[in-house]
C-alpha atoms as a PDB file:
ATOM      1  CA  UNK A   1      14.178  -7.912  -4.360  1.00  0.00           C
ATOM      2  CA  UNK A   2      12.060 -10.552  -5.138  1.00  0.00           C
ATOM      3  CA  UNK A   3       9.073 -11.280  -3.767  1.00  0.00           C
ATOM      4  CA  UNK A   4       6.745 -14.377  -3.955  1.00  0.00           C
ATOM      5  CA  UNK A   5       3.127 -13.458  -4.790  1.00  0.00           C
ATOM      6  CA  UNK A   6       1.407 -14.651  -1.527  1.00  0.00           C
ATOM      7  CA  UNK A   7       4.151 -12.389   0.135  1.00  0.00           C
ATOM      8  CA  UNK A   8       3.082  -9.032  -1.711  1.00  0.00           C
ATOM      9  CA  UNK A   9       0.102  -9.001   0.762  1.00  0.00           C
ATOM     10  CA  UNK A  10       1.866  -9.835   4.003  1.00  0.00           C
ATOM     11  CA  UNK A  11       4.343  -7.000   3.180  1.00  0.00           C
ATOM     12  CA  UNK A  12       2.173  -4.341   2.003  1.00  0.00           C
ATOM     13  CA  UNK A  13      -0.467  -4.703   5.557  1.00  0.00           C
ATOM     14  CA  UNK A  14       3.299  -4.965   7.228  1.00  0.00           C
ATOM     15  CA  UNK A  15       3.357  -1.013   5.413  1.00  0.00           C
ATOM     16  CA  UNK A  16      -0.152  -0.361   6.548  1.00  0.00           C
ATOM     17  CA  UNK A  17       0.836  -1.484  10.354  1.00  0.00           C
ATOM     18  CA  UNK A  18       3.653   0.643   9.940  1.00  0.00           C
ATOM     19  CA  UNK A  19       2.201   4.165   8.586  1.00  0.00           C
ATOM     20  CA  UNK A  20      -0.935   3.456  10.655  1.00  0.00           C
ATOM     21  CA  UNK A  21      -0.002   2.046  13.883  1.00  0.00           C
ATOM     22  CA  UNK A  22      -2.456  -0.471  14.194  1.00  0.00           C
ATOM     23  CA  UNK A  23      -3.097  -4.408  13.242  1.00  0.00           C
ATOM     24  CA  UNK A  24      -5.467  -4.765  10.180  1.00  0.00           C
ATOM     25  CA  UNK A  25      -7.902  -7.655  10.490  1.00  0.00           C
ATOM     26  CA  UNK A  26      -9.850  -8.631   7.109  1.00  0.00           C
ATOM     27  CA  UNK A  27      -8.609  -8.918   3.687  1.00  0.00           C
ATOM     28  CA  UNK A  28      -9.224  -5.244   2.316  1.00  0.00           C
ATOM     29  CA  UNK A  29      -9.484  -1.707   4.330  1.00  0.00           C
ATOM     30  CA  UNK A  30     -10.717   1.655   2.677  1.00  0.00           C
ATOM     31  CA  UNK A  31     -10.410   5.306   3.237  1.00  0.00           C
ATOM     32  CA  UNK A  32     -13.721   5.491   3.702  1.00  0.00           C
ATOM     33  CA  UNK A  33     -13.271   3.137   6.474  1.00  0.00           C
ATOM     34  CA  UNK A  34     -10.078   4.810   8.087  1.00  0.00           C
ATOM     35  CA  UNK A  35     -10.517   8.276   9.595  1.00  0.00           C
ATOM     36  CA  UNK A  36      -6.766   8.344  10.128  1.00  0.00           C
ATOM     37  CA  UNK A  37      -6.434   7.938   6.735  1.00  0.00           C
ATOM     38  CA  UNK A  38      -6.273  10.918   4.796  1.00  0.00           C
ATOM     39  CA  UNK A  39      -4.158  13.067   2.534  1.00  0.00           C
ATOM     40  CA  UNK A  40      -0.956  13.133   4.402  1.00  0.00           C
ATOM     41  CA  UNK A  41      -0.843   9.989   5.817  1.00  0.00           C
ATOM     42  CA  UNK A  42      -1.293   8.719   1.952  1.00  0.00           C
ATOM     43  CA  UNK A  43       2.040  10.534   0.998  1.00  0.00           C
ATOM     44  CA  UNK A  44       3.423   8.313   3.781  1.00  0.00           C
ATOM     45  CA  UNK A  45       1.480   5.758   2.939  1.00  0.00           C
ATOM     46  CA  UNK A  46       3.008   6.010  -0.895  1.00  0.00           C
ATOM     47  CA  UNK A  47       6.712   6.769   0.540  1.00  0.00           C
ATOM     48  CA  UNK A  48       6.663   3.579   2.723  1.00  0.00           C
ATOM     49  CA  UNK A  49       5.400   2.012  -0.277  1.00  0.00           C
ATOM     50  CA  UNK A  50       8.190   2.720  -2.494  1.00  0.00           C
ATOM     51  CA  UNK A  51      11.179   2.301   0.377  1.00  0.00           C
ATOM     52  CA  UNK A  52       9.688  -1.504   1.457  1.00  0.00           C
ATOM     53  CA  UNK A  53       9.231  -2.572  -2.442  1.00  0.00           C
ATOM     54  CA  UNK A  54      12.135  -0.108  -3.792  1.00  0.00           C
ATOM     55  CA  UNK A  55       9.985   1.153  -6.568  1.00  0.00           C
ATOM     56  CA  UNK A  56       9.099   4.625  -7.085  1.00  0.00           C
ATOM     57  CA  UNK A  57       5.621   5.429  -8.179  1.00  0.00           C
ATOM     58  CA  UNK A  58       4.186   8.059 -10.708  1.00  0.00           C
ATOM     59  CA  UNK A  59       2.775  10.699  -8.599  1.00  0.00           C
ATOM     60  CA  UNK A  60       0.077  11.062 -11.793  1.00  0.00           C
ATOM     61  CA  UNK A  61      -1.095   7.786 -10.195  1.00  0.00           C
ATOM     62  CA  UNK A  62      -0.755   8.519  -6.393  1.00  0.00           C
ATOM     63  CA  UNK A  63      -4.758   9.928  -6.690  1.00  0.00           C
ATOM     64  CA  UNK A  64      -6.060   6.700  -7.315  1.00  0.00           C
ATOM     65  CA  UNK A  65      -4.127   5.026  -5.154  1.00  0.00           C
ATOM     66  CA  UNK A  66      -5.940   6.623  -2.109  1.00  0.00           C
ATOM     67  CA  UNK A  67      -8.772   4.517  -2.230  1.00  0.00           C
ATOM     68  CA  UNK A  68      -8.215   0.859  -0.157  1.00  0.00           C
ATOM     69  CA  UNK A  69      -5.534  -2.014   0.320  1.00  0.00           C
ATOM     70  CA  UNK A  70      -6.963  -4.026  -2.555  1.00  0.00           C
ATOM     71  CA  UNK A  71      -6.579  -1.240  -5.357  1.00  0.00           C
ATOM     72  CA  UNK A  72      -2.861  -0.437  -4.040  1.00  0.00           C
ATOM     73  CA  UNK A  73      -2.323  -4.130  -4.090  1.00  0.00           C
ATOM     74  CA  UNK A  74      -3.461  -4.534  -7.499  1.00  0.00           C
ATOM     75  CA  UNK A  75      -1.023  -1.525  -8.349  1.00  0.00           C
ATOM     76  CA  UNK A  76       1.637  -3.093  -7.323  1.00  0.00           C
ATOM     77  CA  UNK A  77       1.029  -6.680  -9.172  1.00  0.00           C
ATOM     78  CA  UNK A  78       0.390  -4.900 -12.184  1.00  0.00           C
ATOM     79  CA  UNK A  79       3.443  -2.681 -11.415  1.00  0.00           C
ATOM     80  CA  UNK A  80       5.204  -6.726 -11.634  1.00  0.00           C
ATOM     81  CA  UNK A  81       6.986  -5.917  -7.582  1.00  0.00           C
ATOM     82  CA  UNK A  82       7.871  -9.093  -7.005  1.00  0.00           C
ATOM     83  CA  UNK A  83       8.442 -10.741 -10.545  1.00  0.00           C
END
């Protein structure tokens, strides 16, 4: 599916919404931020992830991924969803 580049971010904080129930405000959220945010809501986090951009990720590089929106969203650009 392709995706156009200022759509990556709209669909990923659709993800977020989705896994987290709530409406993100700002351009970048962190764990440190997000008490519901912790291990297992980052393994839905990742599977919601990979069903919405039909990609499967490395779980070698699930770890860093739990860190914030901008780092996953990075991921995924460099990961060329949406090319």
């Amino acid at each position: 599916m392709s995706t156009q580049p200022n759509q990556l971010p709209d669909r990923l904080w659709a993800v977020f919404k989705r896994v987290f129930c709530r409406i993100f405000s700002g351009d970048n959220v962190s764990v440190d931020e997000m008490e519901e945010w912790d291990s297992l809501s980052h393994i839905k986090l990742v599977m919601e992830i990979e069903r919405e951009f039909h990609i499967e990720i490395d779980p070698d590089c699930i770890p860093s991924l739990y860190s914030d929106f901008s780092t996953i969203l990075r991921f995924l650009q460099d990961s060329s969803v949406g090319e």
